[in-house]
Protein backbone atom coordinates (compact mmCIF):
# COMPACT_ATOMS: atom_id res chain seq x y z
CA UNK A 1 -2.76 15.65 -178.67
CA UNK A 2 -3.84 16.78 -182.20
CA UNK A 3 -5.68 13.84 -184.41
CA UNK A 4 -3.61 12.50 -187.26
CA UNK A 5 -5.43 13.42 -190.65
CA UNK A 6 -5.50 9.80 -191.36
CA UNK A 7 -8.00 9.17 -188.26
CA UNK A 8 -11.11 8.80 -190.12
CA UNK A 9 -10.20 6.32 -192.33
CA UNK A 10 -6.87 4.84 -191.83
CA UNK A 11 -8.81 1.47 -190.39
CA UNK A 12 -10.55 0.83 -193.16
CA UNK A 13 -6.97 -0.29 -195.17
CA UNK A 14 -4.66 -2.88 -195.73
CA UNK A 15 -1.84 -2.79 -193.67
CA UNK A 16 -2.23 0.36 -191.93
CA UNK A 17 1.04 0.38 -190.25
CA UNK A 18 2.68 1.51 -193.40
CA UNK A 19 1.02 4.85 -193.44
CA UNK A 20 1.45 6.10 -189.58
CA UNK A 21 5.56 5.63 -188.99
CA UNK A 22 6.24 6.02 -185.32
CA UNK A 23 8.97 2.92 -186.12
CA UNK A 24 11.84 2.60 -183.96
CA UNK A 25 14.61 4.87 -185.35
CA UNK A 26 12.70 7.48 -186.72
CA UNK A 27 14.18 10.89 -187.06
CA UNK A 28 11.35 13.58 -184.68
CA UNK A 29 12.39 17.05 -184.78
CA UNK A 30 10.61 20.46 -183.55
CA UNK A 31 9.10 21.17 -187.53
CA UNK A 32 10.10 25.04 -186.70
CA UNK A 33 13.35 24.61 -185.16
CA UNK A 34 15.09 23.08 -188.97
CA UNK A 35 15.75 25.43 -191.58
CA UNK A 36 15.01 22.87 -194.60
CA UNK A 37 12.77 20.24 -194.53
CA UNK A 38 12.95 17.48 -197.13
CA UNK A 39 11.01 14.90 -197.96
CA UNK A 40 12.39 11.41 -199.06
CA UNK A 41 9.38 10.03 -201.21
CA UNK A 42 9.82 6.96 -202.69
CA UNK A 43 7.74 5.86 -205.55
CA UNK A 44 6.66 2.59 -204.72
CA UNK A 45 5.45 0.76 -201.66
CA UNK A 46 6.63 0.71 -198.11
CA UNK A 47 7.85 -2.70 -197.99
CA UNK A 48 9.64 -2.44 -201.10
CA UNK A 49 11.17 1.42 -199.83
CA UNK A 50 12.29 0.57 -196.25
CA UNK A 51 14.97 -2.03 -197.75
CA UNK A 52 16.60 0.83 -200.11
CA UNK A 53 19.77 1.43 -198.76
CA UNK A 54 20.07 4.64 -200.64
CA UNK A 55 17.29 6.53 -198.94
CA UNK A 56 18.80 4.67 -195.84
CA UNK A 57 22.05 6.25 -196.48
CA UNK A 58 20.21 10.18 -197.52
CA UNK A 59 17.98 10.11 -194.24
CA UNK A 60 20.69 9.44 -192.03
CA UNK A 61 23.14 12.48 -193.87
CA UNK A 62 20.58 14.80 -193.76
CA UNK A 63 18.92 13.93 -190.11
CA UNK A 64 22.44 14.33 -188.33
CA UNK A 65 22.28 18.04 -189.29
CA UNK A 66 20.48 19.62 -186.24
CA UNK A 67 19.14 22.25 -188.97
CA UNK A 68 17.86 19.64 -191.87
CA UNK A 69 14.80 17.42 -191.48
CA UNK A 70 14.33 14.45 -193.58
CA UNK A 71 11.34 12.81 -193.39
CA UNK A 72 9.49 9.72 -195.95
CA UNK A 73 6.57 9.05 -197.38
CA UNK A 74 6.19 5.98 -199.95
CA UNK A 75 3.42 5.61 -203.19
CA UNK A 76 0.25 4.20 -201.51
CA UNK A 77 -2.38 0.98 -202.36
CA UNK A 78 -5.21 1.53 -204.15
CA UNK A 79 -7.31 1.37 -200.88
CA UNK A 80 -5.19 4.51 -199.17
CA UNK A 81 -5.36 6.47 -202.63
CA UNK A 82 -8.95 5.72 -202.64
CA UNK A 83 -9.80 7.16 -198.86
CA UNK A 84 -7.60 10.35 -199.63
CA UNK A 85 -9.39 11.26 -202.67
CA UNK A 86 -12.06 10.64 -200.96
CA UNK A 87 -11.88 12.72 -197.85
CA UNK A 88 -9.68 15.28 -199.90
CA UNK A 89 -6.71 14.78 -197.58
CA UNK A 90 -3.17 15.25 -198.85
CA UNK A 91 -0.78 12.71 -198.53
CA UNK A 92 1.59 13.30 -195.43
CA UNK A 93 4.56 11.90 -194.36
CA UNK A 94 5.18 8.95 -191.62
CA UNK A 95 7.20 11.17 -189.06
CA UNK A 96 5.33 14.36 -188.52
CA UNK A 97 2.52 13.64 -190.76
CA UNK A 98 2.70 17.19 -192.23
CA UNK A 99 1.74 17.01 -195.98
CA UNK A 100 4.54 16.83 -198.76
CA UNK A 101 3.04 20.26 -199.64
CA UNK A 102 4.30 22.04 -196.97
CA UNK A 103 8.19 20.78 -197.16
CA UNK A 104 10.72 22.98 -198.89
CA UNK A 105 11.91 20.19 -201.14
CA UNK A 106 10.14 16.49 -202.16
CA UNK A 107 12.90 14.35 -202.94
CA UNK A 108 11.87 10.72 -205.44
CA UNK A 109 14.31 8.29 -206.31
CA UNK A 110 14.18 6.80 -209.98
CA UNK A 111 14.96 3.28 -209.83
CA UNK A 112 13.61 2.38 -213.41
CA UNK A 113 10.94 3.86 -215.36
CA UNK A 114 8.34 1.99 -214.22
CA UNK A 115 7.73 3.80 -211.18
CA UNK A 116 7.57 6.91 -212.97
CA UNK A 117 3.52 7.39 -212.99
CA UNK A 118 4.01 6.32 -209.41
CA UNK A 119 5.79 9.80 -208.79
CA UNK A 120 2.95 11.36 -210.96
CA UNK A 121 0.32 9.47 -207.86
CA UNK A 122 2.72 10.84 -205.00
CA UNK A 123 2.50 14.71 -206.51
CA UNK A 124 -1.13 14.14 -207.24
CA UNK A 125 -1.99 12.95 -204.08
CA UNK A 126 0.34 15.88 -202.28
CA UNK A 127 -1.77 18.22 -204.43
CA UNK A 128 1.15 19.74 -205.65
CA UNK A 129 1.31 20.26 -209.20
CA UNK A 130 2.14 18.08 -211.79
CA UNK A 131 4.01 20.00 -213.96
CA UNK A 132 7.09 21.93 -213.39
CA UNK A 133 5.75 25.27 -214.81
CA UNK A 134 2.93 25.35 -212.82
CA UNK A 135 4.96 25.97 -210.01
CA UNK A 136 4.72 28.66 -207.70
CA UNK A 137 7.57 30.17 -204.99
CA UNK A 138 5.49 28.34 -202.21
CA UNK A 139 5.29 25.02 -203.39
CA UNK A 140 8.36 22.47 -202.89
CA UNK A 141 11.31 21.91 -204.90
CA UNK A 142 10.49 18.34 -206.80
CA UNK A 143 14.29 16.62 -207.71
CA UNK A 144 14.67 13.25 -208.33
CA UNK A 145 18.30 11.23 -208.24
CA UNK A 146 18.69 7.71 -208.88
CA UNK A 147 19.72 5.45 -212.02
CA UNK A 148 17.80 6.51 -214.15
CA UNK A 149 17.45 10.35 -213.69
CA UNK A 150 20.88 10.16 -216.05
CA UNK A 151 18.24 9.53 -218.56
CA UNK A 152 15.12 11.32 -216.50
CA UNK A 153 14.21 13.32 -219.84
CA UNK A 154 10.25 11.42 -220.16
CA UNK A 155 9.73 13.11 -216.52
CA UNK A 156 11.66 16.48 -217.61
CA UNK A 157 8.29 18.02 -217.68
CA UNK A 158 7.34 17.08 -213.85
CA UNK A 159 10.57 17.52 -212.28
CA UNK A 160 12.53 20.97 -210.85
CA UNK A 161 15.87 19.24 -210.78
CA UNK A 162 17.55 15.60 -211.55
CA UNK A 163 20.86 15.16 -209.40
CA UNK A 164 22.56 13.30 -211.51
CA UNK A 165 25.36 10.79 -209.29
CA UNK A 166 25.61 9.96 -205.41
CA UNK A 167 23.87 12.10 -203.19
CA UNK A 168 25.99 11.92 -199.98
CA UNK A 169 27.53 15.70 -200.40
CA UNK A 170 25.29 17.18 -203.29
CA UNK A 171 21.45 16.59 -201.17
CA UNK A 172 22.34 19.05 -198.05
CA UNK A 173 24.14 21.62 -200.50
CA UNK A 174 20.87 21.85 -202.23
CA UNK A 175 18.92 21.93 -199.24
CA UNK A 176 21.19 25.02 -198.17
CA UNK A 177 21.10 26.12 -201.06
CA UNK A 178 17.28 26.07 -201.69
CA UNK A 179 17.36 27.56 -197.54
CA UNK A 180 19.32 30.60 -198.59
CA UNK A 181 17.52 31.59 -201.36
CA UNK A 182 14.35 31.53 -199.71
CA UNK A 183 15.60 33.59 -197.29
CA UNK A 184 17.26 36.34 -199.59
CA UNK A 185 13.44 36.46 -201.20
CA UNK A 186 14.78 34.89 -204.72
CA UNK A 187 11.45 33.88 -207.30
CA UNK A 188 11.35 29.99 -208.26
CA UNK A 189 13.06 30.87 -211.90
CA UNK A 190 16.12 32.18 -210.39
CA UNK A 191 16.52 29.84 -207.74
CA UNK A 192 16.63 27.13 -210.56
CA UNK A 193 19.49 29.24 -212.08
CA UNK A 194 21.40 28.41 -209.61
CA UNK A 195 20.92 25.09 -208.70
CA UNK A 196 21.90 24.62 -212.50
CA UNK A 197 25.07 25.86 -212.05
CA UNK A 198 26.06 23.48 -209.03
CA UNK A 199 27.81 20.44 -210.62
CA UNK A 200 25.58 17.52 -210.42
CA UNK A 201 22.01 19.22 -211.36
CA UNK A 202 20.54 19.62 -214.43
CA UNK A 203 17.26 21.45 -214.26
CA UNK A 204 15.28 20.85 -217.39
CA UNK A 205 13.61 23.90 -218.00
CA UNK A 206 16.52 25.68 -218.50
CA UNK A 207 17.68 23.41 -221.71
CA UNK A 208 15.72 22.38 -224.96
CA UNK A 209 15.62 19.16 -227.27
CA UNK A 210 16.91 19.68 -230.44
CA UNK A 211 17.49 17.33 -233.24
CA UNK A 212 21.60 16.76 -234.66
CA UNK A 213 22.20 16.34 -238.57
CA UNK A 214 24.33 13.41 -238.28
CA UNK A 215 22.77 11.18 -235.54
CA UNK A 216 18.98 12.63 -236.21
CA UNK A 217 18.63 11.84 -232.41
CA UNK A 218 17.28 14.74 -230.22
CA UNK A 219 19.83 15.73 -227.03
CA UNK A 220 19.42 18.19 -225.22
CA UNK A 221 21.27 22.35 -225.16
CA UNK A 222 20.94 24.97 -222.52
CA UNK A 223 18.88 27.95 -223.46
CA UNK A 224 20.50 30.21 -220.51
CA UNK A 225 24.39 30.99 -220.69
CA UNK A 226 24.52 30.21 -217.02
CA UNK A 227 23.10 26.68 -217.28
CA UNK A 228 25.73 24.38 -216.95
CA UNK A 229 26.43 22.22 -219.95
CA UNK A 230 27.72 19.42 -220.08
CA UNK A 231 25.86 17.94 -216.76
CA UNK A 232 29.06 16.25 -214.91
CA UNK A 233 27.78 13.31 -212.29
CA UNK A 234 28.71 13.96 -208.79
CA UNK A 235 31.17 11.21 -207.64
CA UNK A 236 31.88 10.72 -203.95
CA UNK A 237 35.30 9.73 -204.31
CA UNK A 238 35.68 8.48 -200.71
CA UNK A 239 32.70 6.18 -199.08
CA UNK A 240 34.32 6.08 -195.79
CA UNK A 241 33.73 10.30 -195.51
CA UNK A 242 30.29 9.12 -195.16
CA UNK A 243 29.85 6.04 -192.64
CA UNK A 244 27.15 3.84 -193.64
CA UNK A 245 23.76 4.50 -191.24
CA UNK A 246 23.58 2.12 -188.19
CA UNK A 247 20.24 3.38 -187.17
CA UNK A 248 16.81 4.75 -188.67
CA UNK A 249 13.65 3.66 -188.66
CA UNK A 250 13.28 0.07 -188.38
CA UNK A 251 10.00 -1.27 -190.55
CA UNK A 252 6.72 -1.98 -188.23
CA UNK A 253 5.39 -4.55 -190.77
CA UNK A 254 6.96 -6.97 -193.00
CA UNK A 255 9.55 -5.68 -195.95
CA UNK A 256 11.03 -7.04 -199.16
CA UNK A 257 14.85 -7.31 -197.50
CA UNK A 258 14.32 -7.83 -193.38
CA UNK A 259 18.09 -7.29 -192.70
CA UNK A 260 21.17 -5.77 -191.84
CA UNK A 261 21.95 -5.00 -195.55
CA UNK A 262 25.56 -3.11 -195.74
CA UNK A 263 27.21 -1.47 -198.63
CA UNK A 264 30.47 -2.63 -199.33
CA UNK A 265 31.06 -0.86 -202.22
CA UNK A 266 29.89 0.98 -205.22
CA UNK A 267 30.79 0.43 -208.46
CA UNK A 268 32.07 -2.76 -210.61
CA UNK A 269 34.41 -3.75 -212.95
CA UNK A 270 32.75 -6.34 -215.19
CA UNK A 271 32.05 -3.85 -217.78
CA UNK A 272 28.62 -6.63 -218.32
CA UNK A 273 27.18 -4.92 -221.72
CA UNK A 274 23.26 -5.32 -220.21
CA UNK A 275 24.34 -3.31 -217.21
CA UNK A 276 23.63 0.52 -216.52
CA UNK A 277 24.56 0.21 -212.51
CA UNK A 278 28.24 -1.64 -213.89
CA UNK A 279 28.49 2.34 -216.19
CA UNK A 280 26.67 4.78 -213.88
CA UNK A 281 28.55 3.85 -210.63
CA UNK A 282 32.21 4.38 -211.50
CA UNK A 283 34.28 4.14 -210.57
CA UNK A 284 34.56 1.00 -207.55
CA UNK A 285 34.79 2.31 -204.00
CA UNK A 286 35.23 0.45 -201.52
CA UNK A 287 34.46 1.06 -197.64
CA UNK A 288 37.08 0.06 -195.20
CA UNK A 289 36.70 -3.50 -193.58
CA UNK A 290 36.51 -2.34 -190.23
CA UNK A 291 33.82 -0.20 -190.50
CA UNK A 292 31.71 -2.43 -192.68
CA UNK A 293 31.90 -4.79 -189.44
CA UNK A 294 31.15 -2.13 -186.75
CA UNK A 295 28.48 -1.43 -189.06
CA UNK A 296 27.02 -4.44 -189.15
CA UNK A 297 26.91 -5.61 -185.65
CA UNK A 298 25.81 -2.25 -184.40
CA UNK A 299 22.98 -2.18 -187.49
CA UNK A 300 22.20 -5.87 -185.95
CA UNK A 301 21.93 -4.60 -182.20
CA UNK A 302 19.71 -1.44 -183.04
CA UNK A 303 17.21 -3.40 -185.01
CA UNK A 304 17.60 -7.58 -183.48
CA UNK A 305 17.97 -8.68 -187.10
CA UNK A 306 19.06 -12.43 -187.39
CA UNK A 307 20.47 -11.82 -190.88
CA UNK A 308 22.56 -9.69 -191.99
CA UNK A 309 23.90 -9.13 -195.66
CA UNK A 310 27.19 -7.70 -197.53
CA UNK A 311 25.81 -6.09 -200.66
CA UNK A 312 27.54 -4.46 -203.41
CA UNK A 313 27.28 -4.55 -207.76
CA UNK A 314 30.03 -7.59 -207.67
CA UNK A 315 30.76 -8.33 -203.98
CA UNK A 316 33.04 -11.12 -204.79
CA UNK A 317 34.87 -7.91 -206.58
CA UNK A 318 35.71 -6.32 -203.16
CA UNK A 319 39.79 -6.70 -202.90
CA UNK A 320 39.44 -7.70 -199.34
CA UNK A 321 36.38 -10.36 -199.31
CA UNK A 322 38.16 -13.16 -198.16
CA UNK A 323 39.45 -11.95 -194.72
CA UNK A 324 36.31 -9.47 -194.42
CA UNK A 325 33.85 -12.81 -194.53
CA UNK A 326 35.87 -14.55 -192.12
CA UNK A 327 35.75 -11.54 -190.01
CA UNK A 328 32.24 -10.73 -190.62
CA UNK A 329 31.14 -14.53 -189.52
CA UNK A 330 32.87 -14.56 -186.29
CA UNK A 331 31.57 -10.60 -185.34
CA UNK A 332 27.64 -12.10 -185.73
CA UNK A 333 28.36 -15.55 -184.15
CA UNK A 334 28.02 -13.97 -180.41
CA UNK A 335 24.70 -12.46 -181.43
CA UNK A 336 23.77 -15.85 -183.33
CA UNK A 337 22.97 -14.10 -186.74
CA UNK A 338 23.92 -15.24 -189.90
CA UNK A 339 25.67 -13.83 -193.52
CA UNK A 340 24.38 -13.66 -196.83
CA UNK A 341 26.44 -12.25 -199.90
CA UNK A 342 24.64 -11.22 -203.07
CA UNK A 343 25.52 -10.28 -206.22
CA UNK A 344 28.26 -13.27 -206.86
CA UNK A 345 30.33 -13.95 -209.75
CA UNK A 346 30.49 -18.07 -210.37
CA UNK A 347 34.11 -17.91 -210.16
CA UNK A 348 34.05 -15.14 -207.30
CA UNK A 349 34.59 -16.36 -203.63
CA UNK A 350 37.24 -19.34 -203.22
CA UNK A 351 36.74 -22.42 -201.01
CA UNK A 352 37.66 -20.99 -197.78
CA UNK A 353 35.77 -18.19 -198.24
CA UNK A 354 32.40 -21.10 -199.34
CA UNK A 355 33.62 -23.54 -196.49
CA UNK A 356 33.64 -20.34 -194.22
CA UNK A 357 29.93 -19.82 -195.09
CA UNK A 358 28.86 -23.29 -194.66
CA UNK A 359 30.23 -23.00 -190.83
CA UNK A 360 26.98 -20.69 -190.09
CA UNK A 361 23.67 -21.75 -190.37
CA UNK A 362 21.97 -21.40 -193.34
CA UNK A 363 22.28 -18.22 -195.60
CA UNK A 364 22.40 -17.20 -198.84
CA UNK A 365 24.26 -17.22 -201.94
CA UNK A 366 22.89 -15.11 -205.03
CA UNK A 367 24.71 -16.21 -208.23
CA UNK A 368 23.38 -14.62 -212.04
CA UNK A 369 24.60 -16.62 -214.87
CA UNK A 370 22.07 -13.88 -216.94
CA UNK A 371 22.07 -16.66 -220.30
CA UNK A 372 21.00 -19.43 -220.99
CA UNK A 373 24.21 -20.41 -223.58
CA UNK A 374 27.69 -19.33 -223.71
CA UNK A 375 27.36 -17.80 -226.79
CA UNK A 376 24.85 -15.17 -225.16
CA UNK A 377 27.13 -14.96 -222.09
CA UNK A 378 30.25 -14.07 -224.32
CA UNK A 379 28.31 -11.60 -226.57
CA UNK A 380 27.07 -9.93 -223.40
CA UNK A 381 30.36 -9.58 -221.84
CA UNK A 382 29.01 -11.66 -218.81
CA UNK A 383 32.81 -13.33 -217.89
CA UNK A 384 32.38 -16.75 -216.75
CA UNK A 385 32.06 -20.01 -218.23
CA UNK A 386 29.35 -23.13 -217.86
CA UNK A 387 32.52 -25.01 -216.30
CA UNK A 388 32.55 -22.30 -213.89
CA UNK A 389 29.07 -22.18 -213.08
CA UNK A 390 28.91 -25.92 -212.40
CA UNK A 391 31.87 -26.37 -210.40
């Protein structure tokens, strides 16, 4: 059996568990028997990762291609980042500890701009380079999806391609994409062509910054007739096309969110002025009761949770959350696990739905007022009252 390149020093950090996978649920595939292999990097810590349901959601759609790999690797302590400069070892990912070098495409998610020198640490410690045109046909495709890449422009410079909307459909027609062009022998500048002319992508280096008259603000133009302009977000119009993930790797040390966390639905209504996720996920989905329940409970039987969670923007929002609780609450009571619901309106789940809750034992409620005064609540479009909140 070969020695994993983290032997030498892997005991001498925090929490090595984090860095090794072998978790229960993770994708293994022959590395030369896939025709694309993609890495999911996330730019911040393990425990923080492993309870994002949208990598959940991307790892399952690509693994249950027998010709895509998706593997993950997460932004690393100080301790680990130390020890691989140190020994000059790459960073590698949990599955097949292969570095992120040698994928065909490195995949980040950018969930707010904080974590963007995080992505700078992943690339650095990859040793791939930094910046976009520095590139070479051999190394990996960097794209990057997520809320903010609809406003990605401060990491233009260090990223191939931002996919701007849900990922479900557009991630594997990249990845053949990216596959085919390799194959027909295409250089890196002209396989960028033609990711920008897939809906969805916009590929900075084909478009500049220039500044308008009227606004003086700088936006951005294509420089190539071929590059798609204006960037349209990819919508998947139906959630239940893509059933949520009841397996994958289930975490070997202790996470932000230990749960069954299911999505519900994407999107929201409230039109709350502070709120990008309430503009960038239009418009509300919803997945089909039933599922959302087999779902659960099977989630809950691959991984022995004893919590499990219905998660959404607004969940109180979703048109059938009465009847979907109630059914919810008596599909976990053989298996003695109990509901949460987040993201609540004050005025959002009526008294059946609260005196169902209060039959389990306990869970949680997550309620955001987000002011302190109704004034601030009304200018920030935040619809409920202080009557409302306590009722």
């Amino acid at each position: 059996m070969q020695e994993h390149p983290y032997a030498p020093f892997i005991d001498r950090v925090r929490k090595p568990a984090q860095y090794l996978g072998g978790e229960q649920g993770e994708a293994r595939k022959v590395w030369d028997d896939v025709a694309c292999r993609m890495c999911l990097a996330f730019p911040d810590l393990y425990e923080i990762g492993m309870s994002h349901l949208g990598y959940k959601i991307l790892y399952g759609v690509i693994n249950q291609r027998p010709d895509f790999l998706a593997e993950r690797a997460y932004a690393v302590w100080d301790d680990m980042e130390r020890e691989l400069r140190s020994h000059d070892q790459a960073l590698c990912s949990l599955e097949s500890a292969h570095p992120l070098h040698e994928f065909d495409i490195v995949g980040f998610s950018l969930q707010y701009e904080l974590t963007y020198t995080n992505i700078l640490q992943v690339l650095e410690l990859a040793k791939i380079p930094l910046r976009a045109d520095e590139r070479t046909n051999t190394d990996p495709l960097i794209v990057a999806g997520g809320p903010t890449a609809t406003h990605g422009e401060p990491m233009a410079p260090f990223i191939d391609a931002f996919l701007i909307g849900d990922g479900e459909a557009k991630v594997p027609e990249l990845m053949q994409a990216w596959t085919d062009m390799k194959r027909e022998g295409l250089p890196r500048a002209e396989r960028l062509l033609r990711i920008a002319t897939l809906d969805g992508f916009y590929v900075p280096s084909l478009y500049k910054n220039v500044s308008t008259d009227d606004t003086k603000m700088h936006v951005v133009e294509p420089v190539h007739p071929e590059a798609t302009f204006p960037v349209r977000r990819s919508i998947v119009q139906n959630l239940n096309d893509y059933p949520f993930p009841v397996d994958g790797p289930i975490a070997n040390c202790q996470t932000v969110f230990d749960r069954a966390s299911i999505e519900v639905a994407r999107g929201c209504t409230e039109g709350c002025r502070f709120c990008q996720a309430g503009m960038i996920y239009r418009p509300v989905r919803e997945r089909e009761p039933k599922a959302i329940i087999e779902a659960m409970v099977r989630s809950v039987e691959e991984a022995s949770y004893d919590e499990a969670s219905l998660t959404s923007l607004s969940t109180a929002d979703y048109s059938a959350i009465a009847p979907l609780v109630r059914d919810s609450i008596e599909a976990l009571g053989p298996h003695q696990v109990s509901l949460s619901v987040s993201s609540l309106r004050a005025y959002g789940l009526s008294e059946d739905v609260l005196d169902d809750l209060k039959r389990q034992r306990a869970s949680g409620l997550t309620f955001a007022p987000e002011a302190g005064s109704q004034r601030m609540r009304d200018v920030v479009n935040k619809n409920v009252t202080e009557a409302q909140l306590m009722e």
